[in-house]
C-alpha atoms as a PDB file:
ATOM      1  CA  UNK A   1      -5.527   5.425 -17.256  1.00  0.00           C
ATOM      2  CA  UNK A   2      -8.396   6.364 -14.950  1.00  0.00           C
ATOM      3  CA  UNK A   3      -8.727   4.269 -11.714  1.00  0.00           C
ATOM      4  CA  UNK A   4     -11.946   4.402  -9.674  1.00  0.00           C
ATOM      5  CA  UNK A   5     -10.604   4.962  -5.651  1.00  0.00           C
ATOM      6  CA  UNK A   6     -11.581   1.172  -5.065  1.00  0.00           C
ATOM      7  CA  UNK A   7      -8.981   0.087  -7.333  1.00  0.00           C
ATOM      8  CA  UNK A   8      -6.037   2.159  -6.082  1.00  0.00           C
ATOM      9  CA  UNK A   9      -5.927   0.328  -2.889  1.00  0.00           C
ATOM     10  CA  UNK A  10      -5.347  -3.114  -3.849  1.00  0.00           C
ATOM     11  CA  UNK A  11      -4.751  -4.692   0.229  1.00  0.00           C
ATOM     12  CA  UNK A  12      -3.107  -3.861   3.423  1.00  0.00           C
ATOM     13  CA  UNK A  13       0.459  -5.105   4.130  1.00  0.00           C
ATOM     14  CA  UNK A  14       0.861  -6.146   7.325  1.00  0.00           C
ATOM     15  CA  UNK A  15       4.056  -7.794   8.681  1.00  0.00           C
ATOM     16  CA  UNK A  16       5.945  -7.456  11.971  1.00  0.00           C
ATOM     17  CA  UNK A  17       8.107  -4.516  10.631  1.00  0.00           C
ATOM     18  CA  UNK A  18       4.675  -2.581   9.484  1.00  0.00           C
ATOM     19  CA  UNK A  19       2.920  -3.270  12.288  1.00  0.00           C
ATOM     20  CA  UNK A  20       5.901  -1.285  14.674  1.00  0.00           C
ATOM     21  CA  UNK A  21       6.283   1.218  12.300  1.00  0.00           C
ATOM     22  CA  UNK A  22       2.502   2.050  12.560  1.00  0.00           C
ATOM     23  CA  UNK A  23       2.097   2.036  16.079  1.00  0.00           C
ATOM     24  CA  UNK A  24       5.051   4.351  16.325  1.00  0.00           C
ATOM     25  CA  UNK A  25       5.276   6.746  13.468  1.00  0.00           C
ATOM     26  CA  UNK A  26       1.572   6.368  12.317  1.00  0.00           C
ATOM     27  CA  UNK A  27       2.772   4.802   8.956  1.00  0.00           C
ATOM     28  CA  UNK A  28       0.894   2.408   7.221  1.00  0.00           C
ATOM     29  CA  UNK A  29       1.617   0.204   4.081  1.00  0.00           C
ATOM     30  CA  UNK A  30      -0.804  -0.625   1.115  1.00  0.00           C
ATOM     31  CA  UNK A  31      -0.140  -2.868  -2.188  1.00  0.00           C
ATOM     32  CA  UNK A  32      -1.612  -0.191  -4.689  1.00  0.00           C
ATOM     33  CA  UNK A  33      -2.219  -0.576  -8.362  1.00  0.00           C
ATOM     34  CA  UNK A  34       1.165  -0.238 -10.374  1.00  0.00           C
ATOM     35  CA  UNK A  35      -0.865   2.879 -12.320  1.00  0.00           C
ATOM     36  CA  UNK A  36      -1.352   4.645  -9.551  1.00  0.00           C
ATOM     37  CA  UNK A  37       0.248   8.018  -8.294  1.00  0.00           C
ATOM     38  CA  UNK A  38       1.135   9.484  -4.892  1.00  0.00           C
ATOM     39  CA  UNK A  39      -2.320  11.865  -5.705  1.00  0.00           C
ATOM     40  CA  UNK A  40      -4.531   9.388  -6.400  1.00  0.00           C
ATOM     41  CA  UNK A  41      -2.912   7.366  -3.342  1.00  0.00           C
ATOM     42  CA  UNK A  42      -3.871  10.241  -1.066  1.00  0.00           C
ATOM     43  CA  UNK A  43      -7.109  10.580  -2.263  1.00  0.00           C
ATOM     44  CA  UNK A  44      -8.216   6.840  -2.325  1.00  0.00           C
ATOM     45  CA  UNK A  45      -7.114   6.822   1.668  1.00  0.00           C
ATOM     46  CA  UNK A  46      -8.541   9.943   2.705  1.00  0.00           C
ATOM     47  CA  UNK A  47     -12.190   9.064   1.379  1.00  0.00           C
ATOM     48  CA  UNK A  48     -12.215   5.002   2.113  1.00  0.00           C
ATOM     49  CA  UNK A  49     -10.726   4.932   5.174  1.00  0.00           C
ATOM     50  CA  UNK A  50     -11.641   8.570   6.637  1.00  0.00           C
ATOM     51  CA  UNK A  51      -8.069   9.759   7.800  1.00  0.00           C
ATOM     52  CA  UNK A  52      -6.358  12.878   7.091  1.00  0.00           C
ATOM     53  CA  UNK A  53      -3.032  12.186   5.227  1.00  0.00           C
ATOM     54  CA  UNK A  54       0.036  14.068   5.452  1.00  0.00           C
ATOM     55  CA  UNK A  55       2.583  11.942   3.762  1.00  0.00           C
ATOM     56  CA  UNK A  56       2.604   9.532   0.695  1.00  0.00           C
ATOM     57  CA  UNK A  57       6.189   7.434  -0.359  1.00  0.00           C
ATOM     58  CA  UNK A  58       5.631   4.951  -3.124  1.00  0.00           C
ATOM     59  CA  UNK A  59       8.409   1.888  -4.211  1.00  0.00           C
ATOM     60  CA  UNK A  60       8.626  -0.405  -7.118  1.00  0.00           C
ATOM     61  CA  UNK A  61       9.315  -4.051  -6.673  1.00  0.00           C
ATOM     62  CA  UNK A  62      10.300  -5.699  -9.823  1.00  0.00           C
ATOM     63  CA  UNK A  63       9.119  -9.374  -9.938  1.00  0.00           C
ATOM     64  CA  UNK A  64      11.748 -12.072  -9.146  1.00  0.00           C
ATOM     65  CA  UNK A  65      12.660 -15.010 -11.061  1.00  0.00           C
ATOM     66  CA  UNK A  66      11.509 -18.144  -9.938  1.00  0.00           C
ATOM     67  CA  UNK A  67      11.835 -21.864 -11.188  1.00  0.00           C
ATOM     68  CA  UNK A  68      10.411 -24.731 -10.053  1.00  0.00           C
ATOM     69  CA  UNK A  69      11.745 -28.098 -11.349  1.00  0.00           C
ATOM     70  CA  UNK A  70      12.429 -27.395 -15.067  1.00  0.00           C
ATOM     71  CA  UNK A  71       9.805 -24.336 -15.506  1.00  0.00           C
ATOM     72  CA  UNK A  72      10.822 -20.878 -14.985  1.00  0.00           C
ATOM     73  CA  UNK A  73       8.925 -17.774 -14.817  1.00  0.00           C
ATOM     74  CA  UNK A  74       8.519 -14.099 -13.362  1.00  0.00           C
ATOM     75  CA  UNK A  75       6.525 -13.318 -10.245  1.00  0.00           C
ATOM     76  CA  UNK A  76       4.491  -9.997 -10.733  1.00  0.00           C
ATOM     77  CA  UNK A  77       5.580  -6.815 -10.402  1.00  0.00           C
ATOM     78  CA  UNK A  78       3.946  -4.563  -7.819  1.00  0.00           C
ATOM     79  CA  UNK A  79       3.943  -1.244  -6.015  1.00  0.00           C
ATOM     80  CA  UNK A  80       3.953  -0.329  -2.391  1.00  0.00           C
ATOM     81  CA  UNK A  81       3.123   2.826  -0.900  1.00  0.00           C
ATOM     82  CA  UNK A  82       3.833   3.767   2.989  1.00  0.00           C
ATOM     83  CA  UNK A  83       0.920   6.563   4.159  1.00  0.00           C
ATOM     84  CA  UNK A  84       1.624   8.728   6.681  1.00  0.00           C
ATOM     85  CA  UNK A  85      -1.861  10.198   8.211  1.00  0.00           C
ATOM     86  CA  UNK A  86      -1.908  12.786  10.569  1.00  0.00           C
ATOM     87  CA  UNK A  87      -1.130  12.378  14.694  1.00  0.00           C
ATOM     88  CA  UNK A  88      -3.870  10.463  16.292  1.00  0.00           C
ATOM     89  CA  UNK A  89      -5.718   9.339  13.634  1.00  0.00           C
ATOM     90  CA  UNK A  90      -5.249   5.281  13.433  1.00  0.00           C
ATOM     91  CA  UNK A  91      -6.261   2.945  10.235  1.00  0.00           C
ATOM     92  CA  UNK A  92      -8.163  -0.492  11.547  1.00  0.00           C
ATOM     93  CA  UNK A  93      -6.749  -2.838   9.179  1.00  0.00           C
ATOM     94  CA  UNK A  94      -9.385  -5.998  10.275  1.00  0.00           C
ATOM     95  CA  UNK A  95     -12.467  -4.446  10.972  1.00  0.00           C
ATOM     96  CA  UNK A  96     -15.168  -6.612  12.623  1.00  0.00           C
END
């Protein structure tokens, strides 16, 4: 499957735990398309968001089973991928 580099990058995570981690060890966590691999990963963040990257690790979340009253169902599965770029380089997540 060929993705265009806008669909790689699906949105920034950002939670307390991210948000250390990137201001210490310059990693940075994306929800990326489920097709997409370490490569294309690299690529999409090097050209949209203008950093060098030196590091790419990718996980699989499987989606949970939830119920609510008497229906059940399956939240989506997604993928995560934690981007290393290079020393002082920084990613602004909320751009004015």
């Amino acid at each position: 499957m060929a993705l265009h580099l806008t669909q790689v990058l699906e949105k920034p995570l950002s939670s307390e735990k991210n948000t250390i981690v990137a201001s210490t060890e310059n990693v940075y966590a994306f929800q990326v398309h489920r097709a997409a691999n370490k490569q294309m990963i690299k690529q999409a963040v090097e050209q949209l968001l203008g950093v060098k990257v030196e590091e790419v690790r990718t996980m699989q979340l499987l989606g949970k089973a939830r119920r609510v009253g008497k229906h059940s169902g399956v939240r989506a599965q997604t993928k995560k991928a934690f981007v290393k770029v290079v020393a002082g380089q920084t990613i602004d997540y909320f751009v004015a």
